[in-house]
C-alpha atoms as a PDB file:
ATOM      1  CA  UNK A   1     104.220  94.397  72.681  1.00  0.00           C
ATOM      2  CA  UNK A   2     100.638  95.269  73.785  1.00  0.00           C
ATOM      3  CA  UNK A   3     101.829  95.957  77.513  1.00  0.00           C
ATOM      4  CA  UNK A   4     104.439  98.305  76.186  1.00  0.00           C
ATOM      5  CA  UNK A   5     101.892 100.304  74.034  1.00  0.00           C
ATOM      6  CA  UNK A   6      99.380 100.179  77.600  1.00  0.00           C
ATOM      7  CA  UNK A   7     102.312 101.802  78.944  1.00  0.00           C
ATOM      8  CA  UNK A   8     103.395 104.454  76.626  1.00  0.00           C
ATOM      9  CA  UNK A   9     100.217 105.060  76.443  1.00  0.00           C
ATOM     10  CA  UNK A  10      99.390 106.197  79.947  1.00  0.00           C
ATOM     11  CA  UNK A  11     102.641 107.800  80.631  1.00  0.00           C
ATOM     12  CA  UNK A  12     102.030 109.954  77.654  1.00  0.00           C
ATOM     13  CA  UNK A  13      98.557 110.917  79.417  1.00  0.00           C
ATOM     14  CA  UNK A  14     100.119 111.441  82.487  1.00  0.00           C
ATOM     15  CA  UNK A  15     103.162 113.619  81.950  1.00  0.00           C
ATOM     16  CA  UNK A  16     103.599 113.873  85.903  1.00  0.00           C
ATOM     17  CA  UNK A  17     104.126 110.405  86.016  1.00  0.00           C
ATOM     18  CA  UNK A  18     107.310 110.173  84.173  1.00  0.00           C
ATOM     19  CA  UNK A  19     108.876 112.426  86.766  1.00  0.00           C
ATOM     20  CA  UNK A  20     107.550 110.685  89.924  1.00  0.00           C
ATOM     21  CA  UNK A  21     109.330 107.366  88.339  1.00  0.00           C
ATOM     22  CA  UNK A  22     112.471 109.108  87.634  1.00  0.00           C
ATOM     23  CA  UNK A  23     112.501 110.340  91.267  1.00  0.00           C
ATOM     24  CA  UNK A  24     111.736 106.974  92.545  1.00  0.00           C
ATOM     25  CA  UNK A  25     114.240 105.172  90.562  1.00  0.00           C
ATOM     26  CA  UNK A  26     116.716 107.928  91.751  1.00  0.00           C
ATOM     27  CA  UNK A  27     116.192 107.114  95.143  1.00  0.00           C
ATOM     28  CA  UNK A  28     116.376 103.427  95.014  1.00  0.00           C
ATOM     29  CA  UNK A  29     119.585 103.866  93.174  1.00  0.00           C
ATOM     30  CA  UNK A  30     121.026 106.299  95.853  1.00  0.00           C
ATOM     31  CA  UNK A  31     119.702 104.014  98.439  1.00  0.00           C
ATOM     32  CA  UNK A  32     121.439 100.717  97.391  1.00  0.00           C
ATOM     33  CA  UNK A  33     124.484 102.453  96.829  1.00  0.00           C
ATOM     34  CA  UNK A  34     124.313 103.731 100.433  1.00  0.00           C
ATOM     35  CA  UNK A  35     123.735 100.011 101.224  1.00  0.00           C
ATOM     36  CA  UNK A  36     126.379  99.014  99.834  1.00  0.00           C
ATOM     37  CA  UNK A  37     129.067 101.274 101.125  1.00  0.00           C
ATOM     38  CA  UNK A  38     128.970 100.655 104.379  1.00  0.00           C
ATOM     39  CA  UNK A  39     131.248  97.905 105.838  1.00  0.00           C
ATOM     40  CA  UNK A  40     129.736  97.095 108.978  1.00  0.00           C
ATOM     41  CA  UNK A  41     131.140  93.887 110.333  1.00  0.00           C
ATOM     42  CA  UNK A  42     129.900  93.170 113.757  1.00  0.00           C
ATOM     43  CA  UNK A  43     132.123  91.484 116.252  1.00  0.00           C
ATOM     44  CA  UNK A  44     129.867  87.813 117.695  1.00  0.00           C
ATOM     45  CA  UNK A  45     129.843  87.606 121.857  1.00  0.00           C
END
């Protein structure tokens, strides 16, 4: 529970923070689902 406070902690003295994570996890989410659409299948010689 300790790590949790650590980190409720700093996020709530760095409010700029919460939005560069958001982004981040925005982007990872877009990315993977990018990933997973396409249906490449490549054809062996």
């Amino acid at each position: 529970m300790a790590d949790n406070d650590k980190l409720t902690t700093r996020l709530a003295s760095h409010p700029r923070m919460i939005g560069a994570l958001f982004a981040i996890m925005l982007l990872l989410s877009q990315a993977g689902a990018a990933s997973a659409g396409c249906q490449c299948t490549f054809v062996g010689p």
